[in-house]
N, C-alpha and C. Protein backbone atom coordinates (compact mmCIF):
# COMPACT_ATOMS: atom_id res chain seq x y z
N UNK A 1 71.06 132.18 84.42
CA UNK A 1 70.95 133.28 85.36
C UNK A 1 69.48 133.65 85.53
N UNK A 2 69.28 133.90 86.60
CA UNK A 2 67.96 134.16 87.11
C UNK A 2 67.42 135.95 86.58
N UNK A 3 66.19 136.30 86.23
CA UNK A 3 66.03 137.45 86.07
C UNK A 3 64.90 137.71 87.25
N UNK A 4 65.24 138.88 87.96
CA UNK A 4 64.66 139.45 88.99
C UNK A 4 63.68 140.77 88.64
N UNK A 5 62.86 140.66 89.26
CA UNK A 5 61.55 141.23 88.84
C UNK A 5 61.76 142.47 90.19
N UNK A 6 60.98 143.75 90.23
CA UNK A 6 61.03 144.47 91.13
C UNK A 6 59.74 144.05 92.15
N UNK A 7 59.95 144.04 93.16
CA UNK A 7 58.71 143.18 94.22
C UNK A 7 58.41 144.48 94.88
N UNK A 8 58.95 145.78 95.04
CA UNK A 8 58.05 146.89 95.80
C UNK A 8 56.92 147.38 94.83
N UNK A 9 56.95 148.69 96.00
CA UNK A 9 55.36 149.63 95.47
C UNK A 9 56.18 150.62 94.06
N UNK A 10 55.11 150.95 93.26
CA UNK A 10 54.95 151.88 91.94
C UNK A 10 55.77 153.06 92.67
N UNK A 11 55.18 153.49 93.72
CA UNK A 11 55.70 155.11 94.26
C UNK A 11 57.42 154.75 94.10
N UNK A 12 58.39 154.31 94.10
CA UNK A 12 59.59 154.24 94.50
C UNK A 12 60.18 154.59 92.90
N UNK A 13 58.96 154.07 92.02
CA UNK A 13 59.98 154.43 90.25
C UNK A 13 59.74 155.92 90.44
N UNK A 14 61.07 156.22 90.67
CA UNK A 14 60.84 158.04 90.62
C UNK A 14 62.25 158.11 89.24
N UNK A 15 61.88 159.24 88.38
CA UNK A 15 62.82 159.61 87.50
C UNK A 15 64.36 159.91 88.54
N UNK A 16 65.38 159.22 87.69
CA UNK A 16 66.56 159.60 88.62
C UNK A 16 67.81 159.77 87.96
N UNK A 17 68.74 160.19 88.16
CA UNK A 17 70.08 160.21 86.86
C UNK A 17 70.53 158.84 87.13
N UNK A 18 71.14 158.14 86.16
CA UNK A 18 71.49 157.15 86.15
C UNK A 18 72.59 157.40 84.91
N UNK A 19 73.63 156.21 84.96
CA UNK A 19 74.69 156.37 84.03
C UNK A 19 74.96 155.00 83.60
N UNK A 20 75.00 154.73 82.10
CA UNK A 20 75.32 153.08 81.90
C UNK A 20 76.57 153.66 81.24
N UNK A 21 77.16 152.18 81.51
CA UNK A 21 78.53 152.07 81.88
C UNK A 21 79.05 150.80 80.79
N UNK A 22 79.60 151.41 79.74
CA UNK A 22 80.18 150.83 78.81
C UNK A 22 81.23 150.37 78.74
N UNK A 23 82.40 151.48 79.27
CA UNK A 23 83.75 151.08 78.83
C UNK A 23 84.10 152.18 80.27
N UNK A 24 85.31 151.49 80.38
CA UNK A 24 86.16 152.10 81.77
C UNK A 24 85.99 153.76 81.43
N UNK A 25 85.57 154.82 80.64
CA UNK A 25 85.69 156.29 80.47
C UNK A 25 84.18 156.45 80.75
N UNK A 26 83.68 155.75 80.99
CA UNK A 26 81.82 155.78 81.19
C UNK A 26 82.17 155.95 82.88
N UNK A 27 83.02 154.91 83.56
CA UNK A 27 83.41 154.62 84.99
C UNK A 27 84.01 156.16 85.33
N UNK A 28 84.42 156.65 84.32
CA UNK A 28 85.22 157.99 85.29
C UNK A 28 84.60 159.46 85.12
N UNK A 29 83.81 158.97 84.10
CA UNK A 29 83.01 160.36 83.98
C UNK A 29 81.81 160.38 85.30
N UNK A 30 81.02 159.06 85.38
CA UNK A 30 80.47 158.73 86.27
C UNK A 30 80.80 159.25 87.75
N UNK A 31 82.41 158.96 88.10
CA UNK A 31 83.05 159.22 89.49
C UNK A 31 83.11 160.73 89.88
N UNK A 32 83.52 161.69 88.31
CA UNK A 32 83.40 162.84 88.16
C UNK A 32 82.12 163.73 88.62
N UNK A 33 80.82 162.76 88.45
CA UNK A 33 79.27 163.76 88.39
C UNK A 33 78.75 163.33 89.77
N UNK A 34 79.21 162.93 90.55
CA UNK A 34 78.95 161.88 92.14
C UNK A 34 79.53 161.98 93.02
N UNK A 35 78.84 162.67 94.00
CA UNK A 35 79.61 162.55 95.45
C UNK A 35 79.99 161.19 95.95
N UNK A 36 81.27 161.06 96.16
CA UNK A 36 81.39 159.34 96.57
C UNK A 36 81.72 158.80 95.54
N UNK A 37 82.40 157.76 95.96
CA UNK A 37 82.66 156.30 95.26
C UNK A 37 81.71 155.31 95.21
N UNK A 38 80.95 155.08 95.78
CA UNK A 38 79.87 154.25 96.20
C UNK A 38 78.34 154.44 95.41
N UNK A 39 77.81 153.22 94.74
CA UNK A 39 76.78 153.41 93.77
C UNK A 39 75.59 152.50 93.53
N UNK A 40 74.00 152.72 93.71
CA UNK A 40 73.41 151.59 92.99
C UNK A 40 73.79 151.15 92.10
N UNK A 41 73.59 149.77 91.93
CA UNK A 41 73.76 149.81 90.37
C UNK A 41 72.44 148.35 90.04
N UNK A 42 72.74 148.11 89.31
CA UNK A 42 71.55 147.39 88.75
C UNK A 42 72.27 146.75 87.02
N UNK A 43 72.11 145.38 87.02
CA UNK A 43 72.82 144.87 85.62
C UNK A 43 71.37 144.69 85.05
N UNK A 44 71.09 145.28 84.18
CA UNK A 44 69.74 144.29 83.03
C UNK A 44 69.71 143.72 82.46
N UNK A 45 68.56 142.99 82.02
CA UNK A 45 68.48 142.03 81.25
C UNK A 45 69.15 141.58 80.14
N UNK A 46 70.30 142.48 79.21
CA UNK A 46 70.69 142.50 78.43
C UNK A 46 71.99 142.91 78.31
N UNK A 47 72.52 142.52 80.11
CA UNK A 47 73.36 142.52 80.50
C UNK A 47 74.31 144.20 80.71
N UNK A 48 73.40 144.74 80.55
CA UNK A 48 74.33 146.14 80.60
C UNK A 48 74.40 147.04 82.00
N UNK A 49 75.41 147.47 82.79
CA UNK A 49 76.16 148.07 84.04
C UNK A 49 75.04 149.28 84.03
N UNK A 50 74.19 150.05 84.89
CA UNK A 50 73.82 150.65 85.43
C UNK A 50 73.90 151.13 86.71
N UNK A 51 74.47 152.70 86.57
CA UNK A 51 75.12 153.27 87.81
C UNK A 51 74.31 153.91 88.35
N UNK A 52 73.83 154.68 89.78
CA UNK A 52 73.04 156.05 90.06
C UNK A 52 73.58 156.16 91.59
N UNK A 53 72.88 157.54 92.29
CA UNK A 53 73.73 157.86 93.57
C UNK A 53 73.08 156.57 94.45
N UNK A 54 74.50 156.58 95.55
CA UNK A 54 73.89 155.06 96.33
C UNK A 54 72.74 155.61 97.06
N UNK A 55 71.88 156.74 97.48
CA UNK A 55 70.95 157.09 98.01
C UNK A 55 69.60 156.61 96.67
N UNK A 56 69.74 156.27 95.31
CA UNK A 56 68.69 156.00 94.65
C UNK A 56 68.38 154.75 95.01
N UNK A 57 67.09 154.37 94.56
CA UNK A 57 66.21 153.41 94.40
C UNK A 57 66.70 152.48 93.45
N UNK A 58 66.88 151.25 93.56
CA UNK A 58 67.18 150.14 92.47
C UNK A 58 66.52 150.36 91.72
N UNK A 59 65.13 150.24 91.30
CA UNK A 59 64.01 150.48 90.98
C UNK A 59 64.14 151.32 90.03
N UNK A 60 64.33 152.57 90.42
CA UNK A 60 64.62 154.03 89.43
C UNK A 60 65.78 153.87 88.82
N UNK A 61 66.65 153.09 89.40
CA UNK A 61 68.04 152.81 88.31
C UNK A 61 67.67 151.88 86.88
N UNK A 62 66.93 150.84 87.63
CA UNK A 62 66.49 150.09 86.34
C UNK A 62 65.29 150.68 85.57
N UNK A 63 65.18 151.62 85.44
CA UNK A 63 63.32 152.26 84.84
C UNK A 63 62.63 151.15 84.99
N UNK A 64 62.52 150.26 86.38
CA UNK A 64 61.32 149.52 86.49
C UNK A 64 61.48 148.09 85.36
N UNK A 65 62.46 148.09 85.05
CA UNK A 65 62.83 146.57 84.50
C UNK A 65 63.34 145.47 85.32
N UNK A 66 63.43 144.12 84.61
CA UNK A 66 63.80 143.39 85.55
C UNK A 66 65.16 143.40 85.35
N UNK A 67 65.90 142.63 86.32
CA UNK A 67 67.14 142.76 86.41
C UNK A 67 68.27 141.18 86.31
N UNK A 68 69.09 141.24 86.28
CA UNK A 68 70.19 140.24 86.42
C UNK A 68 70.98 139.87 87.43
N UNK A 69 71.29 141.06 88.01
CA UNK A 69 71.51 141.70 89.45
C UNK A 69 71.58 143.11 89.84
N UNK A 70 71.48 143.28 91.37
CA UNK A 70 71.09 144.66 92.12
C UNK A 70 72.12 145.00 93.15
N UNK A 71 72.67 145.94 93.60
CA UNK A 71 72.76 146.10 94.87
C UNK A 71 73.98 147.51 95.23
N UNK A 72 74.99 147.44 95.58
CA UNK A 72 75.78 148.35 95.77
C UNK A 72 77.24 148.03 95.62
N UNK A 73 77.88 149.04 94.56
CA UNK A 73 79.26 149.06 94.60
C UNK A 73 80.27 149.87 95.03
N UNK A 74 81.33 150.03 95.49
CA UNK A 74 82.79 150.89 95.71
C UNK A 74 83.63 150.48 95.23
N UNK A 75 84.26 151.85 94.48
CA UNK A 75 84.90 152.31 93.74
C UNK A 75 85.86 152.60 94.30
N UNK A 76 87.43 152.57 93.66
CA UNK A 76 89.08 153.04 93.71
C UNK A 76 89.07 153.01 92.28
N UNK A 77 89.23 154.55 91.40
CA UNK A 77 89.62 154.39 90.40
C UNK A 77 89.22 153.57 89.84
N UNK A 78 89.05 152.92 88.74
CA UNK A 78 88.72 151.90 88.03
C UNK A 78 88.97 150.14 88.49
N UNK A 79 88.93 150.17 89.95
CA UNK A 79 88.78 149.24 90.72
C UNK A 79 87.52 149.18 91.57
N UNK A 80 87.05 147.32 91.19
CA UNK A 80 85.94 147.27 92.64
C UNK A 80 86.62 147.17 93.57
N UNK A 81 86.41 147.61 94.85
CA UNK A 81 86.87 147.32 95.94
C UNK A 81 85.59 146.58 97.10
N UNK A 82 84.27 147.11 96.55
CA UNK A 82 83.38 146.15 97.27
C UNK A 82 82.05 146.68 96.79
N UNK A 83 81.68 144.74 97.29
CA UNK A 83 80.04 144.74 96.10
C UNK A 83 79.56 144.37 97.02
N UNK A 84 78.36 144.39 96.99
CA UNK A 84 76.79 143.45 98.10
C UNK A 84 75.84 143.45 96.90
N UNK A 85 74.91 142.48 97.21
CA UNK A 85 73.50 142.59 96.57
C UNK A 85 72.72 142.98 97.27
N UNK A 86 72.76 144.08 97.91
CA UNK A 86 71.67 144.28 98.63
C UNK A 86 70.68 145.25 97.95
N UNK A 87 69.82 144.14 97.65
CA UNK A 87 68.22 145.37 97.40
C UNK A 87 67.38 145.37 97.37
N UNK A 88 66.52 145.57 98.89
CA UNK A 88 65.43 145.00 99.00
C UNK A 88 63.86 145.00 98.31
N UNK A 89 64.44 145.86 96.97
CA UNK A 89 63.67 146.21 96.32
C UNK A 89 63.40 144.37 95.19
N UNK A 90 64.73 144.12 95.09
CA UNK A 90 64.58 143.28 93.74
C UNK A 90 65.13 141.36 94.67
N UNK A 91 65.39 141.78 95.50
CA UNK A 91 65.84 140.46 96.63
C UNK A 91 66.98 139.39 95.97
N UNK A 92 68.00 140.07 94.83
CA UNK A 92 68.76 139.19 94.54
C UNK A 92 69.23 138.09 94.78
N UNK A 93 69.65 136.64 94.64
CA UNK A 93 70.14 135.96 95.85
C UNK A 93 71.69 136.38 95.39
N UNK A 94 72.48 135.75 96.22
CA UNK A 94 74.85 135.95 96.05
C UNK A 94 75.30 135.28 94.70
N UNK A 95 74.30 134.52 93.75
CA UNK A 95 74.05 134.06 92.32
C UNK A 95 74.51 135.09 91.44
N UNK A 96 73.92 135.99 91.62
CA UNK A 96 73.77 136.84 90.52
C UNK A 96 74.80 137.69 90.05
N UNK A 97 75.70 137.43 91.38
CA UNK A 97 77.01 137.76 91.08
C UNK A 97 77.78 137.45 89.71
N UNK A 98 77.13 136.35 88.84
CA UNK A 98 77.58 136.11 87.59
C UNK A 98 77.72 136.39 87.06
N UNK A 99 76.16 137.41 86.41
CA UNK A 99 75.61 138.42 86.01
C UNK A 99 76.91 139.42 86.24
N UNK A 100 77.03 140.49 87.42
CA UNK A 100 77.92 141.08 87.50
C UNK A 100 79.26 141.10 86.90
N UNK A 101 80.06 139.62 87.55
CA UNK A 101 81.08 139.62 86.99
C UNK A 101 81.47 139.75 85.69
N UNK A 102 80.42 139.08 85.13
CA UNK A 102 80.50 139.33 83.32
C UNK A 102 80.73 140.19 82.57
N UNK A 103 79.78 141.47 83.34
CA UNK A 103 79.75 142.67 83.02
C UNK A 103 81.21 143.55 83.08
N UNK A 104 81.61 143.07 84.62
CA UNK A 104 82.95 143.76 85.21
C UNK A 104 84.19 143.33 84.22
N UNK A 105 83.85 141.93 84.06
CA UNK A 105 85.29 141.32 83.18
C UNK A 105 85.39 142.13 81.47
N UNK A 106 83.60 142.25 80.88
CA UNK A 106 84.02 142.78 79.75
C UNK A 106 84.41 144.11 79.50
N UNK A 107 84.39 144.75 81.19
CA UNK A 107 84.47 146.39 80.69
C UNK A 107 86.27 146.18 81.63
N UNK A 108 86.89 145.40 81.80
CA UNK A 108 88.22 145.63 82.50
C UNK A 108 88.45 145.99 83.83
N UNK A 109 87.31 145.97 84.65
CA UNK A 109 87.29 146.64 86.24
C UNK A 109 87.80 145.27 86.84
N UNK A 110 88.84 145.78 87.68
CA UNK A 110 89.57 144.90 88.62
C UNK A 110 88.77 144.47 89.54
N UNK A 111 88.45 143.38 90.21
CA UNK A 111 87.46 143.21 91.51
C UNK A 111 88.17 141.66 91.99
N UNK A 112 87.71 141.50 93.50
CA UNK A 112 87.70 140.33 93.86
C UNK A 112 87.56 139.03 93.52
N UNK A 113 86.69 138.76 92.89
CA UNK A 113 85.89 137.48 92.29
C UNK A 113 84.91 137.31 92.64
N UNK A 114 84.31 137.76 94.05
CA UNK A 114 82.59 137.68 94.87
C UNK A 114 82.50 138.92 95.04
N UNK A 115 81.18 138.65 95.80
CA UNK A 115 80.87 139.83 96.97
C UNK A 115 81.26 139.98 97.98
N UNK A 116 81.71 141.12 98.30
CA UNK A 116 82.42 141.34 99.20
C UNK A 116 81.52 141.14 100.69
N UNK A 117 80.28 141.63 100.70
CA UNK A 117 79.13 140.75 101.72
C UNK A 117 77.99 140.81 100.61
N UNK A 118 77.68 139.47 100.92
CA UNK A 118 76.30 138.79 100.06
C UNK A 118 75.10 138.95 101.05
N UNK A 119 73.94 139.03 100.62
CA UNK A 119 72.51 138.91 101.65
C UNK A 119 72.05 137.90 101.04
N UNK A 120 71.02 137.49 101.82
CA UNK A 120 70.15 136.34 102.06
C UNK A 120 68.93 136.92 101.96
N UNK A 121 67.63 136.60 101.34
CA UNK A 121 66.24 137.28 101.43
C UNK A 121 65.39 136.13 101.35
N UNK A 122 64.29 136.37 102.28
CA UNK A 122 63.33 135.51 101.75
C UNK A 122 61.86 136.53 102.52
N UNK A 123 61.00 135.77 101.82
CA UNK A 123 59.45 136.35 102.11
C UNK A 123 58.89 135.33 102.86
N UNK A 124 57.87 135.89 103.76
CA UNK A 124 57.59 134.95 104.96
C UNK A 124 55.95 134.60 104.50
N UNK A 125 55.79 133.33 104.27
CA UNK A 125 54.96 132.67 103.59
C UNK A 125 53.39 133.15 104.28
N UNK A 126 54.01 133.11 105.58
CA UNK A 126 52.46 133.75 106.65
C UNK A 126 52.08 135.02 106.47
N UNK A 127 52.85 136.05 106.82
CA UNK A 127 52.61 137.52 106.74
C UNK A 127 52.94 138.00 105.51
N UNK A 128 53.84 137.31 104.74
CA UNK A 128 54.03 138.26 103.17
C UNK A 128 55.16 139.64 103.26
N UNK A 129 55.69 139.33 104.83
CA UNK A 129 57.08 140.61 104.91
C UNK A 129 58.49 139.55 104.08
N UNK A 130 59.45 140.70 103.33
CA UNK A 130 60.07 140.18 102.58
C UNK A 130 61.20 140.51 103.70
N UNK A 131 62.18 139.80 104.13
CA UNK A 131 63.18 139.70 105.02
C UNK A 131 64.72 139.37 104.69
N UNK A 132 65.86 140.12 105.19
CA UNK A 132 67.20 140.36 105.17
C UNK A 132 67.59 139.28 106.22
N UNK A 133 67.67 137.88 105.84
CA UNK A 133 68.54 137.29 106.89
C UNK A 133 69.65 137.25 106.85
N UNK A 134 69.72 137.36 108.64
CA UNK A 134 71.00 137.61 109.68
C UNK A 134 71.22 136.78 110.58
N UNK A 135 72.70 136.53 110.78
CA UNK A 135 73.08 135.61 111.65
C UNK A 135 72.82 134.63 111.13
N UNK A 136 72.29 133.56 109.87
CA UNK A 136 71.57 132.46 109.35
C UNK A 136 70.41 132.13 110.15
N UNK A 137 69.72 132.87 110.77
CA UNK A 137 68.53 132.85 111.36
C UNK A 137 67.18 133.21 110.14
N UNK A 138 67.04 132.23 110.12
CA UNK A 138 65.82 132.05 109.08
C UNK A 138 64.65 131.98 109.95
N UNK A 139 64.02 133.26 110.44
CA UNK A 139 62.81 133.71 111.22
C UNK A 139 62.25 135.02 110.59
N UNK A 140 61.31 135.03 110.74
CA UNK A 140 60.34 136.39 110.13
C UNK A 140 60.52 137.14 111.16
N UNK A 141 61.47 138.86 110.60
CA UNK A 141 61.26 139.79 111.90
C UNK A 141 60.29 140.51 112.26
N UNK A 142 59.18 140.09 112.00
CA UNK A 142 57.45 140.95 112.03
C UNK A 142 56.97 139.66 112.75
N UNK A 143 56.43 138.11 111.90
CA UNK A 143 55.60 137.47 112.75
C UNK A 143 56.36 136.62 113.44
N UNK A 144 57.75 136.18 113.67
CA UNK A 144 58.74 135.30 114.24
C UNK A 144 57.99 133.66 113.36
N UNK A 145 57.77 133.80 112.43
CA UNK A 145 57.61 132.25 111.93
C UNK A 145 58.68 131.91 110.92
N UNK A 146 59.18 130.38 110.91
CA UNK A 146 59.72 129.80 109.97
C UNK A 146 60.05 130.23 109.41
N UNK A 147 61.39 130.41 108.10
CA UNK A 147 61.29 131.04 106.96
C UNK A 147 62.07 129.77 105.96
N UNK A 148 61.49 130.00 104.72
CA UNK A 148 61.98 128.82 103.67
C UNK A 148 63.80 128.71 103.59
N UNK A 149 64.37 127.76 103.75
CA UNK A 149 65.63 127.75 103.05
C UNK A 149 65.93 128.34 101.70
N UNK A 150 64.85 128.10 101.03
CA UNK A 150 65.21 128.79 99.75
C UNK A 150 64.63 129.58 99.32
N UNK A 151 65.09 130.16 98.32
CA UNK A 151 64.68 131.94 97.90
C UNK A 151 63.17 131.72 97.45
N UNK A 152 62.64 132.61 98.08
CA UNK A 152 61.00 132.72 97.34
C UNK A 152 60.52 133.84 97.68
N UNK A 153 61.28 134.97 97.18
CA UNK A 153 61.01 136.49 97.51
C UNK A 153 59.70 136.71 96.49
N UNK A 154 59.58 136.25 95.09
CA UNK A 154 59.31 136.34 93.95
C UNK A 154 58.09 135.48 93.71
N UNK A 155 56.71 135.43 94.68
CA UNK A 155 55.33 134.70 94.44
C UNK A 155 54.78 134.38 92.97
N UNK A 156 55.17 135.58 91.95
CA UNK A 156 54.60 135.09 91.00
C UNK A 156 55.55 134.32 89.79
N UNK A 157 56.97 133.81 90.27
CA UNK A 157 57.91 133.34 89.71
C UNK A 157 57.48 132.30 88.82
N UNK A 158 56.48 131.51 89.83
CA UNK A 158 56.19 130.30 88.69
C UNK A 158 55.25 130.74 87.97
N UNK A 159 54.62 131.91 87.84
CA UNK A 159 53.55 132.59 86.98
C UNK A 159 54.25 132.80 85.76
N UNK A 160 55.37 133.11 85.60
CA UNK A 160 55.91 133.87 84.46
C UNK A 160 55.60 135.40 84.33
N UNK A 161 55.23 136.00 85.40
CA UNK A 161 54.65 137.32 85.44
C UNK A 161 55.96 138.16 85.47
N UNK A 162 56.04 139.66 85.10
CA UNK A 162 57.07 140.12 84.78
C UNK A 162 56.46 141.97 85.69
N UNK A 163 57.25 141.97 86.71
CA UNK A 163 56.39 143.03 87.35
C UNK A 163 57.22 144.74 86.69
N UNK A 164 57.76 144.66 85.56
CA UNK A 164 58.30 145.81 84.87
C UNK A 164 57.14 145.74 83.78
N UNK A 165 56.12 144.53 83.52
CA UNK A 165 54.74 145.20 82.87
C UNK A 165 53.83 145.78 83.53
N UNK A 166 53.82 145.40 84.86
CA UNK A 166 52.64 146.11 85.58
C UNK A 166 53.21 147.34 86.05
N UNK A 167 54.75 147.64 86.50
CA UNK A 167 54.62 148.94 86.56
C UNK A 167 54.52 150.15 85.23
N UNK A 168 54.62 150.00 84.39
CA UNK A 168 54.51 150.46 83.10
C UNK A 168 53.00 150.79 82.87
N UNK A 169 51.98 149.87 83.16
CA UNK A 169 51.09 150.21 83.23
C UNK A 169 50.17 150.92 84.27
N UNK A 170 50.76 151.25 85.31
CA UNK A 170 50.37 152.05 86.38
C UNK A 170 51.00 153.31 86.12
């Protein structure tokens, strides 16, 4: 499994409530303190469920760590009813869903088996805008150039660079 690094700006780690999610009574106390069913969440590195309101920042859910996977869930009771990775903060690819499921299977939450809609991201090698493809149109929506078939949201990937040290140090 791939670990995902946060690719935005420092300003977005803002302190935020967040709730990790152990066992299905973590899931309902959670549903209890939250308007909505619907939630960031963020799996870490060490595989553990992180919840916060779906208006937070991936970013602030993970205190700026890297991740396993990102994006948004809904809730029925101790059922998923629907996931995405969407976060354009951490550019997951529909992979990481693994990550997830793992998590979901050891805490007992009922779900589909996927995502319910997966995104596509890539960064546009010319201008450096990180992009949500749509329609399978692999074009940059800023400079209209090319975009890679494959994921390369993450420039310093082959660095081994870990961007939850540099925000720590800012």
């Amino acid at each position: 499994m791939r670990l995902y690094r946060y690719l935005g700006t420092a300003e977005l780690l803002v302190e935020t409530a967040r709730w990790q999610i152990n066992a299905l009574t973590d899931l309902e106390a959670w549903r209890k303190c939250v308007y909505g069913d619907t939630a960031t969440f963020v799996v870490t590195a060490d595989g553990t469920l992180w919840l916060a309101d779906q208006r937070s920042e991936h970013v602030s859910c993970a205190r700026g760590a890297d991740v396993l996977a990102a994006g948004e869930l809904a809730f029925s009771e101790s059922e998923l009813i629907a996931a995405t990775n969407l976060s354009t903060g951490y550019c997951p690819e529909p992979e990481c869903w693994e990550a997830l499921q793992a998590v979901l299977d050891r805490l007992g939450i009922t779900h589909s088996g996927s995502f319910t809609i997966s995104y596509l991201f890539r960064r546009c090698e010319h201008c450096g805008q990180r992009n949500v493809i749509k329609d399978r149109v692999f074009e940059c929506g800023v400079c209209g150039v090319a975009l890679p078939k494959l994921w390369n949201c993450d420039p310093m990937v082959a660095l081994g660079a870990s961007r939850s040290d540099e925000l720590s140090k800012s």
